[in-house]
C-alpha atoms as a PDB file:
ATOM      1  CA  UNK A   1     -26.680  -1.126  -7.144  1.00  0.00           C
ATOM      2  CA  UNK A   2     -23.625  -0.734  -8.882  1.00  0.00           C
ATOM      3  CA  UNK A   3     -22.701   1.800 -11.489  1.00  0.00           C
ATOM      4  CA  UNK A   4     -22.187   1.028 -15.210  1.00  0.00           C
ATOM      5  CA  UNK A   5     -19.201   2.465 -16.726  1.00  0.00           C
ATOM      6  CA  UNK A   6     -18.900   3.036 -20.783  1.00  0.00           C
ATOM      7  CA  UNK A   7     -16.239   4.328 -22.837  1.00  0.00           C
ATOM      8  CA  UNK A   8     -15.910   7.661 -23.053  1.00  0.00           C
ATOM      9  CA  UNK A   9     -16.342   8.609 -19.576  1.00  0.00           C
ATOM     10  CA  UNK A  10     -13.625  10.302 -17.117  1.00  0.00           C
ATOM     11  CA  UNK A  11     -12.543   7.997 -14.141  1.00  0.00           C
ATOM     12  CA  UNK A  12     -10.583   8.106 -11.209  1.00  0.00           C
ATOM     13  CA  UNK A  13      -9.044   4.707  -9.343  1.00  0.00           C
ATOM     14  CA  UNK A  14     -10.328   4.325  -6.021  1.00  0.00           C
ATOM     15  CA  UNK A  15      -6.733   3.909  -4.228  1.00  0.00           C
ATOM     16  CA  UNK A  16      -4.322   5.265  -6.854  1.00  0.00           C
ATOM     17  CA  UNK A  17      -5.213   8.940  -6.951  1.00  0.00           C
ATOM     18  CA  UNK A  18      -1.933   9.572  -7.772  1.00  0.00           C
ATOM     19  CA  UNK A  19      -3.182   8.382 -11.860  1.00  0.00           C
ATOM     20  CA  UNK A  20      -5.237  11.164 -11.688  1.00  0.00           C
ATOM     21  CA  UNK A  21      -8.032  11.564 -14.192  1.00  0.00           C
ATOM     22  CA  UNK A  22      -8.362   8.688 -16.649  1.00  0.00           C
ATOM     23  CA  UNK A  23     -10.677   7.916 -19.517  1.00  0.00           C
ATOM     24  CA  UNK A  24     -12.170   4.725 -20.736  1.00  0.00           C
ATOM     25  CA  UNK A  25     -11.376   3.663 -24.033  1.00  0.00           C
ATOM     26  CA  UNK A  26     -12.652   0.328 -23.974  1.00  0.00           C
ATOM     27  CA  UNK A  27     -15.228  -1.950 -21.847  1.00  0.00           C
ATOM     28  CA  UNK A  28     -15.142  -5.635 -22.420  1.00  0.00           C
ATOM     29  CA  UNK A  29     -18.142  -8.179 -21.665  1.00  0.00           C
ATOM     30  CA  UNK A  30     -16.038  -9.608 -18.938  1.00  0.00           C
ATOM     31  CA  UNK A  31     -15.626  -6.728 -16.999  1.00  0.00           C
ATOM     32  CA  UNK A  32     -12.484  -5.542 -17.608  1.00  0.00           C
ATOM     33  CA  UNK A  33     -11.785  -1.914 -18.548  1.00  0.00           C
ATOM     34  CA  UNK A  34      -8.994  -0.085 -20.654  1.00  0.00           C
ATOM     35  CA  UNK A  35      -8.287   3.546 -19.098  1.00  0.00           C
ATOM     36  CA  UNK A  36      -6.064   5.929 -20.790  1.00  0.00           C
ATOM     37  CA  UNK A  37      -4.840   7.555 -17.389  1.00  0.00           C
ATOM     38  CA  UNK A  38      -2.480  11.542 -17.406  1.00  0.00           C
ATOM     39  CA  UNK A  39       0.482  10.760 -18.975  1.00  0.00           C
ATOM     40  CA  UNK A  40      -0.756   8.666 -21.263  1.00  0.00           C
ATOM     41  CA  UNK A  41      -0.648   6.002 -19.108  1.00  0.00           C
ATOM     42  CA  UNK A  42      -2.622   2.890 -20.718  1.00  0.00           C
ATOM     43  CA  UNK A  43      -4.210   0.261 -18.078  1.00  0.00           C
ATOM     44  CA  UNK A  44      -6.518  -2.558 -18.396  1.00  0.00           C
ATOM     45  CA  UNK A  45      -8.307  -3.137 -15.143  1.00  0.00           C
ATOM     46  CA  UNK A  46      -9.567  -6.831 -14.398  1.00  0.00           C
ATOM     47  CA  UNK A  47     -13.464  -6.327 -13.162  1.00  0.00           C
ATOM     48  CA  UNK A  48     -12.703  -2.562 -13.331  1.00  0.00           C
ATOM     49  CA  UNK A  49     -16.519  -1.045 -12.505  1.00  0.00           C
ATOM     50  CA  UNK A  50     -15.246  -2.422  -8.567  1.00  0.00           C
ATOM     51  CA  UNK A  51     -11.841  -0.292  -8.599  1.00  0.00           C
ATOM     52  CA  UNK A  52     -13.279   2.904 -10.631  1.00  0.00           C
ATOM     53  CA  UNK A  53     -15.275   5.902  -9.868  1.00  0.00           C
ATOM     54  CA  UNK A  54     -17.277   8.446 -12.290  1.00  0.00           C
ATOM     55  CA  UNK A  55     -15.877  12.039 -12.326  1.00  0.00           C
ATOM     56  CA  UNK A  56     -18.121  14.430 -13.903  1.00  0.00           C
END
């Protein structure tokens, strides 16, 4: 079962730990997902829910 991600909620990218902390600003109905990552780097990850994990 895979996890659903909304905006709002703190991510980290499964093999660029080095991004650190993100959070997701936007969650389109194709799958791709806007993070806002430290640094104010600004991504938009194609089918993102695969390349993401939750942080609490």
């Amino acid at each position: 079962m895979k996890a659903y991600l909304c905006k709002g909620e703190n991510v980290k990218h499964k093999a660029r730990a080095e991004w650190g902390i993100g959070k997701i600003v936007a969650v389109d109905r194709c799958g791709t997902i806007r993070v806002i990552f430290e640094g104010n780097r600004t991504l938009s990850i194609a089918k993102g829910a695969n390349f993401l994990t939750k942080v609490s």
